[in-house]
PDB file of N, CA and C in Angstrom:
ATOM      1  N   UNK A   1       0.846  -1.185   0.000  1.00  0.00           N
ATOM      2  CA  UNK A   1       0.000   0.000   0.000  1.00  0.00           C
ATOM      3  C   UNK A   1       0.888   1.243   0.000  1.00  0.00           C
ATOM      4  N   UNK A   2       0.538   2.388  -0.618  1.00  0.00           N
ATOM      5  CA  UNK A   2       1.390   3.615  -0.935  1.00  0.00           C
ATOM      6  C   UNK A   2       0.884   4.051   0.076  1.00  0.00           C
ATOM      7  N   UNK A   3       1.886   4.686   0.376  1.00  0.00           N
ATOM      8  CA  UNK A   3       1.945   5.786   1.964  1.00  0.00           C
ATOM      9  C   UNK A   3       1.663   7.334   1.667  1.00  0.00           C
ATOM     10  N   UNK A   4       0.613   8.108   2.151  1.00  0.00           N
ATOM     11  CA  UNK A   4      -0.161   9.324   1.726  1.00  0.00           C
ATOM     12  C   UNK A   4       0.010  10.242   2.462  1.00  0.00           C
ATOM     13  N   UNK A   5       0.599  11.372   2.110  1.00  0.00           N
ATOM     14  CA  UNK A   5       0.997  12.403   2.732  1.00  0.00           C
ATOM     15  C   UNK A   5       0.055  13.369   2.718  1.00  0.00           C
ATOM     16  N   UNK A   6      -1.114  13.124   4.030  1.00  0.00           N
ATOM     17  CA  UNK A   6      -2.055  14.299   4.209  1.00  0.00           C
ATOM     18  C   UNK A   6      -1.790  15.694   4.030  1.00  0.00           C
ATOM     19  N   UNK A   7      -0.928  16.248   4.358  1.00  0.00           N
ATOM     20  CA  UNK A   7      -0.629  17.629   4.416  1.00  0.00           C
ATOM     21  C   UNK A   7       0.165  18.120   3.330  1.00  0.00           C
ATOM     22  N   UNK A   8      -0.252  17.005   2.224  1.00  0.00           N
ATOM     23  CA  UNK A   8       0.035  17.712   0.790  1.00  0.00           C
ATOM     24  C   UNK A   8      -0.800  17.800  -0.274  1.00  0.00           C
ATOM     25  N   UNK A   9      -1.780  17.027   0.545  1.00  0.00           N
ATOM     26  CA  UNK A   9      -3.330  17.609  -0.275  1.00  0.00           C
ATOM     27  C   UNK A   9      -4.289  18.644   0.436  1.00  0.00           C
ATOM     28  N   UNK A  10      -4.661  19.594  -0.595  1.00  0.00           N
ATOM     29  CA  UNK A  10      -5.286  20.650   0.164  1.00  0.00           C
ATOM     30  C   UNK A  10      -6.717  20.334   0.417  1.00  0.00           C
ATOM     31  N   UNK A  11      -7.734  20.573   1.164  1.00  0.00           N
ATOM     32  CA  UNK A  11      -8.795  20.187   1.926  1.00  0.00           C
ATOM     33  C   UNK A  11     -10.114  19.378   0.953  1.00  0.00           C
ATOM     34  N   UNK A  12      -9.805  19.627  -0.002  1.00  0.00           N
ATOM     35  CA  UNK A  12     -11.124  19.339  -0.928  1.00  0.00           C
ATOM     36  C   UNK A  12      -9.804  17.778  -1.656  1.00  0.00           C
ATOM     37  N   UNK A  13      -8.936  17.759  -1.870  1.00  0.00           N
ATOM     38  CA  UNK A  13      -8.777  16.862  -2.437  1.00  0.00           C
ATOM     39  C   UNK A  13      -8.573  15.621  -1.036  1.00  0.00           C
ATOM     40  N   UNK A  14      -8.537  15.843   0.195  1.00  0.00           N
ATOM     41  CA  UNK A  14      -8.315  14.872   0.996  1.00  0.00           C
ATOM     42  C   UNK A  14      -9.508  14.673   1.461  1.00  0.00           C
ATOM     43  N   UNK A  15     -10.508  15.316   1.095  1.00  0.00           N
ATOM     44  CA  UNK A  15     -11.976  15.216   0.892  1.00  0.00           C
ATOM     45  C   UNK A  15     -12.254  14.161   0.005  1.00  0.00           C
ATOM     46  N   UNK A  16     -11.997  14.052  -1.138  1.00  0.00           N
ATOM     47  CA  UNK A  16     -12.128  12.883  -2.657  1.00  0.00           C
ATOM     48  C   UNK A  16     -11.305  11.832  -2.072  1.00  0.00           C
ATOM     49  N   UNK A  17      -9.707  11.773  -1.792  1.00  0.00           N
ATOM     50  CA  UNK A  17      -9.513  11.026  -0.792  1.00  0.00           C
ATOM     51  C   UNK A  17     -10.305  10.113   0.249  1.00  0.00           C
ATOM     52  N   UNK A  18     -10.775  10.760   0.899  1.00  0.00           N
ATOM     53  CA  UNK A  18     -11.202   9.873   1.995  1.00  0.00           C
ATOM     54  C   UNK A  18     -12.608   9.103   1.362  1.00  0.00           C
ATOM     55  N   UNK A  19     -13.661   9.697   0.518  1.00  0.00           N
ATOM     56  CA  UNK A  19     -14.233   9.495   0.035  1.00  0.00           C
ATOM     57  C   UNK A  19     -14.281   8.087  -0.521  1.00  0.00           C
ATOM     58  N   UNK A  20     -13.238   7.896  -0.933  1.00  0.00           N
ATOM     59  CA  UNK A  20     -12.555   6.843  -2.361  1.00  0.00           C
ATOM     60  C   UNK A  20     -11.684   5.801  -1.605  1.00  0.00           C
ATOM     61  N   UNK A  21     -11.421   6.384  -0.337  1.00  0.00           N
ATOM     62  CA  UNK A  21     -10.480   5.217   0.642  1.00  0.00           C
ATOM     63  C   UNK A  21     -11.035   5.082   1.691  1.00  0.00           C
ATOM     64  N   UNK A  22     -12.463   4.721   1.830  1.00  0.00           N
ATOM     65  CA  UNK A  22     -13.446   4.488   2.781  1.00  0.00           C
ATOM     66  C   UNK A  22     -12.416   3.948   4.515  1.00  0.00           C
ATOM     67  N   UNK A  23     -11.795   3.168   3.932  1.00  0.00           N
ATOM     68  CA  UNK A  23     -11.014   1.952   4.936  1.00  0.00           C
ATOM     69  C   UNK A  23      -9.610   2.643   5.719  1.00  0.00           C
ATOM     70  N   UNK A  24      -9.254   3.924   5.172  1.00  0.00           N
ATOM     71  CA  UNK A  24      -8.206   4.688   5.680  1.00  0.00           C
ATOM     72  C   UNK A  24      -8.818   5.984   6.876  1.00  0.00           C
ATOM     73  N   UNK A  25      -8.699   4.822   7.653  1.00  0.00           N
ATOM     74  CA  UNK A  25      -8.971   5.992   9.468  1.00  0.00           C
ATOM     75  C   UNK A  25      -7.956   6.973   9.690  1.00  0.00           C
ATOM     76  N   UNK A  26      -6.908   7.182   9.400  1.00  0.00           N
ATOM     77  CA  UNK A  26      -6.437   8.359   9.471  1.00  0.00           C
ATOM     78  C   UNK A  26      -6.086   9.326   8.760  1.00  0.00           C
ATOM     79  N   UNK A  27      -6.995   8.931   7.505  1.00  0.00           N
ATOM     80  CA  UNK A  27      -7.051  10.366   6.582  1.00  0.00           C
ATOM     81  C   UNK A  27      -8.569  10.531   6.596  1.00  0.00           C
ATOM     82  N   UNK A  28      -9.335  10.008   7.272  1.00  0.00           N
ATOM     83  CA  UNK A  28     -10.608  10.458   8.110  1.00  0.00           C
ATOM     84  C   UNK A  28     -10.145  11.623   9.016  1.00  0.00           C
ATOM     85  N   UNK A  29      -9.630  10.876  10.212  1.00  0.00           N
ATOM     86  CA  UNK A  29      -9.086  12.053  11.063  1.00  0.00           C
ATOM     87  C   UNK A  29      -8.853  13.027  10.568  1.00  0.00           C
ATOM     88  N   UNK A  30      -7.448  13.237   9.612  1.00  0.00           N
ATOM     89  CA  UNK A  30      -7.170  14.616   9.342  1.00  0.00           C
ATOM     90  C   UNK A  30      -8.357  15.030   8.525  1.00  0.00           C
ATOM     91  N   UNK A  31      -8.694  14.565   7.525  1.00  0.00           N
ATOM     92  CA  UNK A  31      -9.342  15.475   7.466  1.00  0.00           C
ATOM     93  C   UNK A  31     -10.934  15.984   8.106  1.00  0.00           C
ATOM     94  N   UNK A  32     -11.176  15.407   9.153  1.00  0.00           N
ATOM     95  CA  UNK A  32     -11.824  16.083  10.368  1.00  0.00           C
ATOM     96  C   UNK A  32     -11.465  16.672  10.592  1.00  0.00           C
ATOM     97  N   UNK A  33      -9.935  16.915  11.398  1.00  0.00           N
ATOM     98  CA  UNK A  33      -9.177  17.650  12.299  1.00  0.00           C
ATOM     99  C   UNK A  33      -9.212  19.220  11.367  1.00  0.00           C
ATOM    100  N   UNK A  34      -8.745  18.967  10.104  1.00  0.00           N
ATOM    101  CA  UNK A  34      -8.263  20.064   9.092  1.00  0.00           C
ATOM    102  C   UNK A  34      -9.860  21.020   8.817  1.00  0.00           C
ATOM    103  N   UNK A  35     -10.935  20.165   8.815  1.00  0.00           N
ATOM    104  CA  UNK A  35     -12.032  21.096   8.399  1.00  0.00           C
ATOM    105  C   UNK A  35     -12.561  21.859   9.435  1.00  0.00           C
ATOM    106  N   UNK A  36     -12.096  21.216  10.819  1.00  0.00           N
ATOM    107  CA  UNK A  36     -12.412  21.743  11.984  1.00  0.00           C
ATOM    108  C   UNK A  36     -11.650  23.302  12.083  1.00  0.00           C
ATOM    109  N   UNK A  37     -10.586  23.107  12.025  1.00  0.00           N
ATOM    110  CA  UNK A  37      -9.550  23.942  11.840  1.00  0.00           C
ATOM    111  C   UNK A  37      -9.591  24.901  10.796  1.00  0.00           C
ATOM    112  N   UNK A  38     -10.350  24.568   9.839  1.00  0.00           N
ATOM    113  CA  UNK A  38     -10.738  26.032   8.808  1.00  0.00           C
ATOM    114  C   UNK A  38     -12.344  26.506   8.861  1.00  0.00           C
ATOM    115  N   UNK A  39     -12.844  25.869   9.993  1.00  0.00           N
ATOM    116  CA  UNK A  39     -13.986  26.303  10.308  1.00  0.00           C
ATOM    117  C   UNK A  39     -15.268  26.068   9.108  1.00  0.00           C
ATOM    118  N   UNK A  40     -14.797  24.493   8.408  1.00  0.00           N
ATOM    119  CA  UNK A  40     -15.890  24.065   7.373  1.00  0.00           C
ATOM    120  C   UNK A  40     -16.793  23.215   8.895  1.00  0.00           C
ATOM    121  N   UNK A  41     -16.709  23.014   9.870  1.00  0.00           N
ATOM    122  CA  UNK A  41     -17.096  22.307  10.520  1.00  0.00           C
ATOM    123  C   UNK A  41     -18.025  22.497  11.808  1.00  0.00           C
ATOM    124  N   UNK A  42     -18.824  23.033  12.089  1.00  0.00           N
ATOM    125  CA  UNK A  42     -19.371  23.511  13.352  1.00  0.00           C
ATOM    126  C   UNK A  42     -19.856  22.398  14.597  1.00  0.00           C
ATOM    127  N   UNK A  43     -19.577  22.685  15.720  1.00  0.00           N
ATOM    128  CA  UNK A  43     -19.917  22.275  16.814  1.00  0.00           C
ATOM    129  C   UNK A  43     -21.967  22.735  17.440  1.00  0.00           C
ATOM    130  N   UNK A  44     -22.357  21.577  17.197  1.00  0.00           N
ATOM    131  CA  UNK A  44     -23.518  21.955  17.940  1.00  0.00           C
ATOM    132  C   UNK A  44     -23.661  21.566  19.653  1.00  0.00           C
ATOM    133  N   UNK A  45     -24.001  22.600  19.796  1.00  0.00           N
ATOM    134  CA  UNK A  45     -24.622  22.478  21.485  1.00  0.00           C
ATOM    135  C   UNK A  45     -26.268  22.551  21.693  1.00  0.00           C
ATOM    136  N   UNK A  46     -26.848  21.103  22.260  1.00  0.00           N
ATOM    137  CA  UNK A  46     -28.085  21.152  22.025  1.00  0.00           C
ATOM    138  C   UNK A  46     -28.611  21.473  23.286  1.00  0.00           C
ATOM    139  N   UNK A  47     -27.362  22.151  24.130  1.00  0.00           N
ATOM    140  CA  UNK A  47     -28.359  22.464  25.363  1.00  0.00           C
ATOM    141  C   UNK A  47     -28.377  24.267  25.099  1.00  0.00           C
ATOM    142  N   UNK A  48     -27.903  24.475  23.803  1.00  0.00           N
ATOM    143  CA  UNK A  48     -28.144  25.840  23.768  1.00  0.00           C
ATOM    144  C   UNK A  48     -29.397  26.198  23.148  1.00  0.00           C
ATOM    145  N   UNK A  49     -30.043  26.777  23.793  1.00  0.00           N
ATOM    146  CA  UNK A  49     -31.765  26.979  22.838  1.00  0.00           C
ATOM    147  C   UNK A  49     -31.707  27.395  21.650  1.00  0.00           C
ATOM    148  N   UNK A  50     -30.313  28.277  21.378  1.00  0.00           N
ATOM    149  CA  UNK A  50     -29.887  28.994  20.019  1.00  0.00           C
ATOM    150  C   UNK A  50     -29.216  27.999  19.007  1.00  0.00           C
ATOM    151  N   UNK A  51     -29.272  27.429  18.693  1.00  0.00           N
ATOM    152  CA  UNK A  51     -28.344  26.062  18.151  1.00  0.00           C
ATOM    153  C   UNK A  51     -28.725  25.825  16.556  1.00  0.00           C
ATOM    154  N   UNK A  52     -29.952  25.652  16.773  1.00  0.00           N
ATOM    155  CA  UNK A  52     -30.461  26.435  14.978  1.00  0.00           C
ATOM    156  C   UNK A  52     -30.476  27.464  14.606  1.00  0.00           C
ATOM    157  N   UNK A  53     -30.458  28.657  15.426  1.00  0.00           N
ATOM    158  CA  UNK A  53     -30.043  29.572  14.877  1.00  0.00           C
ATOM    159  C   UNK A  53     -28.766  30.307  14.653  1.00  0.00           C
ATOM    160  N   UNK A  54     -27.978  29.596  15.548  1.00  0.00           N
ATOM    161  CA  UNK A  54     -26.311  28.943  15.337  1.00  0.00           C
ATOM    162  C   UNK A  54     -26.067  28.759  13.746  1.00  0.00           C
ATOM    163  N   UNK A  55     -26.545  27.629  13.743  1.00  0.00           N
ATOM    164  CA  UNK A  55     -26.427  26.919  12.186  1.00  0.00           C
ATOM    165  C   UNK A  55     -26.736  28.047  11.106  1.00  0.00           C
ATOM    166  N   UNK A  56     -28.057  28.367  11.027  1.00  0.00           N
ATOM    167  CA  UNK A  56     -28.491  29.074  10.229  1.00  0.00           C
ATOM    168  C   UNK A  56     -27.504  30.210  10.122  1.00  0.00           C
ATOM    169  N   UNK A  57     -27.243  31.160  10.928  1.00  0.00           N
ATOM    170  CA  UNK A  57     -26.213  32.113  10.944  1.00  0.00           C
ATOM    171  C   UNK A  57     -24.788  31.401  10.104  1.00  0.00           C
ATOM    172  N   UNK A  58     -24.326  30.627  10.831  1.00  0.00           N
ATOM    173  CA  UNK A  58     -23.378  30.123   9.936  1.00  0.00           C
ATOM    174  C   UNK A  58     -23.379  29.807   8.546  1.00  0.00           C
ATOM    175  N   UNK A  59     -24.214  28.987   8.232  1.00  0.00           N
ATOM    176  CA  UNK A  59     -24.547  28.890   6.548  1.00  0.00           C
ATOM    177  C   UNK A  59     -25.203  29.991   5.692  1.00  0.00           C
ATOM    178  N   UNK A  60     -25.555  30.779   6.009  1.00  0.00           N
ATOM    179  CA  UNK A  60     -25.540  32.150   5.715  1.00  0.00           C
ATOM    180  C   UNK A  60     -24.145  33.482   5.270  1.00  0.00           C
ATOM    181  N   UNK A  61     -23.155  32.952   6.479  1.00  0.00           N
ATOM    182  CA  UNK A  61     -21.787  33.544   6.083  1.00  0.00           C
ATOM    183  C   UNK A  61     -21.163  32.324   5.496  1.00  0.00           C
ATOM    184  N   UNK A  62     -21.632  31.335   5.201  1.00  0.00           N
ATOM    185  CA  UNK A  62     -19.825  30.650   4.448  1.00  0.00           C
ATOM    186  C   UNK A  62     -20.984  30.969   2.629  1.00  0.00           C
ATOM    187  N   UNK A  63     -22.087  31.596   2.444  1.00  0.00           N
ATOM    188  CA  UNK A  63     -22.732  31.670   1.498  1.00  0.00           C
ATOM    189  C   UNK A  63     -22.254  33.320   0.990  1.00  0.00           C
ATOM    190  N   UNK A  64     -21.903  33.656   1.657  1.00  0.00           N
ATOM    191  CA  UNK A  64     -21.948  34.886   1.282  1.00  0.00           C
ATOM    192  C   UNK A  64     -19.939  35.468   1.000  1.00  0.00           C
TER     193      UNK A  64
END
């Protein structure tokens, strides 16, 4: 098996990546870790009453 150097694909291609290499858990991780980290990724808190409107706010600015 060829050995894959996450941090030389930029976020959308370790996206198709992981996609296509269902069975590779740690280019899952990164790229969790990495979308977290550019803020493609939001954290919900469902004990916050605001939490959909969390969301909504957010997908609103990555639209704009």
């Amino acid at each position: 098996m060829t050995s894959i150097n996450y941090d030389e694909l930029n976020l959308d291609e370790l996206r198709q990546y992981v996609l296509t290499h269902r069975e590779d858990i740690n280019a899952f991780y990164a790229y969790i870790d990495r979308s977290k980290a550019n803020g493609r990724m939001i954290t919900i808190d469902l004990n916050d009453n605001h939490w959909e409107d969390n969301i909504t706010t957010k997908i609103q600015q990555d639209r704009s």
